[in-house]
Protein backbone atom coordinates (compact mmCIF):
# COMPACT_ATOMS: atom_id res chain seq x y z
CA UNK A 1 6.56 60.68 -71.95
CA UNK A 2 8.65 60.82 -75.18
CA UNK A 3 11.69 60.05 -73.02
CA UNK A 4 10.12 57.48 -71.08
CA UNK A 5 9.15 54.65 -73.31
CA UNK A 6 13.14 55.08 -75.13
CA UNK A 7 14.62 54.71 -71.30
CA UNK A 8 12.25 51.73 -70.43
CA UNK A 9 13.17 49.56 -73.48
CA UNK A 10 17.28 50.59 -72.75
CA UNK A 11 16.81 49.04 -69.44
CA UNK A 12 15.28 46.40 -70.89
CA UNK A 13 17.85 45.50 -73.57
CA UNK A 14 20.31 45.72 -70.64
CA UNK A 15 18.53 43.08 -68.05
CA UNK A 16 18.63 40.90 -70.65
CA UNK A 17 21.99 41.12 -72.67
CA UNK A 18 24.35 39.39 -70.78
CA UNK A 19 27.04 37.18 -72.41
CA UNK A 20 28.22 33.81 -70.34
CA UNK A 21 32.26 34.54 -69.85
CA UNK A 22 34.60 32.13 -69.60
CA UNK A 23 36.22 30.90 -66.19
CA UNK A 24 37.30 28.28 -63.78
CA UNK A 25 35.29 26.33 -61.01
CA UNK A 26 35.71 26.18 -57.37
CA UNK A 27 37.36 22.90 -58.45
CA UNK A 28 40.02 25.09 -60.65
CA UNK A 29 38.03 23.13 -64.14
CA UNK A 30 37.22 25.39 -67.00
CA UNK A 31 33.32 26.61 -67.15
CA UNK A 32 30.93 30.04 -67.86
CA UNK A 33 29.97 32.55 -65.00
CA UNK A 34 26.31 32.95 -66.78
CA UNK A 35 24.74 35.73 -65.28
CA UNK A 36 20.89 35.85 -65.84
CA UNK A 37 19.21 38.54 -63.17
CA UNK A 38 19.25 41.76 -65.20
CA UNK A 39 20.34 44.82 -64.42
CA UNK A 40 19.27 44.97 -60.89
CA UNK A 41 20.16 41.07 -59.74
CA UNK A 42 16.50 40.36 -59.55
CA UNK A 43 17.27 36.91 -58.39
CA UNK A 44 15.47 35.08 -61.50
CA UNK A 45 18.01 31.82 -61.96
CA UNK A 46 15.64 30.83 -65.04
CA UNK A 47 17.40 32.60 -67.37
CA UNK A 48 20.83 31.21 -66.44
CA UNK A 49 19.58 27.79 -66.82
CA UNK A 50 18.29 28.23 -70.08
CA UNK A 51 21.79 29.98 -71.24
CA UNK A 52 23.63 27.12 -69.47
CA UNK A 53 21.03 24.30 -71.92
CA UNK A 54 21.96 26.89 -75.08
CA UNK A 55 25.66 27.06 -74.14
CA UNK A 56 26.35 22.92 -73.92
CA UNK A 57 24.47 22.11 -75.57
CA UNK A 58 23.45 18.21 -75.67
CA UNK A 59 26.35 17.38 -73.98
CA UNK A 60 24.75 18.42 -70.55
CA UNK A 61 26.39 20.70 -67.70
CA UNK A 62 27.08 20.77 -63.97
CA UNK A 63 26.28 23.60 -61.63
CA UNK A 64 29.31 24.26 -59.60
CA UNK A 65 28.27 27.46 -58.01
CA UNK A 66 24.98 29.98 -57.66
CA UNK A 67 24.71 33.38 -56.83
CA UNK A 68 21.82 35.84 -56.37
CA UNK A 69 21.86 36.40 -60.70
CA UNK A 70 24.61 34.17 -61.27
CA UNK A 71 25.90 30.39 -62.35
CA UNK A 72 29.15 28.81 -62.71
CA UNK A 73 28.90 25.99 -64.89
CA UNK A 74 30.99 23.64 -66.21
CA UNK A 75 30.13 21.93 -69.99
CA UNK A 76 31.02 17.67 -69.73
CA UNK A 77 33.14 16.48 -71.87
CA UNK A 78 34.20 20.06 -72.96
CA UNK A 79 36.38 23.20 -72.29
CA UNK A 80 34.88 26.24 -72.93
CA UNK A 81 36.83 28.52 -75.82
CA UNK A 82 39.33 30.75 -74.47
């Protein structure tokens, strides 16, 4: 039992803790792959939303592609930081 509780809050820490990553759209603009499903791709696009809103902020974003745990977004009016 001693093991279990350590193992269950490591996985977690690790369905959660997933940093946005710079890249391009389908459209070859600059934008975030924000991936948002945990460690098993659980489907849950919620998350990536909500990183998306933190990420741009107020100046908005477009959805350029979705996966099963995955965005690509691209910030208007913005590049992302290299």
């Amino acid at each position: 039992m001693k093991i279990i509780i350590p193992f269950a809050c490591l996985l977690q820490l690790v369905a959660c803790a997933s940093a946005p990553t710079p890249t391009y759209s389908s459209s070859g603009a600059p934008g975030y792959r924000v991936s948002c499903g945990g460690f098993f791709g659980d489907g849950d696009l919620g998350g990536c939303y909500s990183q998306a809103g933190d990420l741009c902020k107020d100046q908005g974003y477009k959805v350029t592609q979705t996966g099963v745990s995955s965005l690509i977004i691209e910030c208007k009016g913005a590049a992302p930081p290299q």
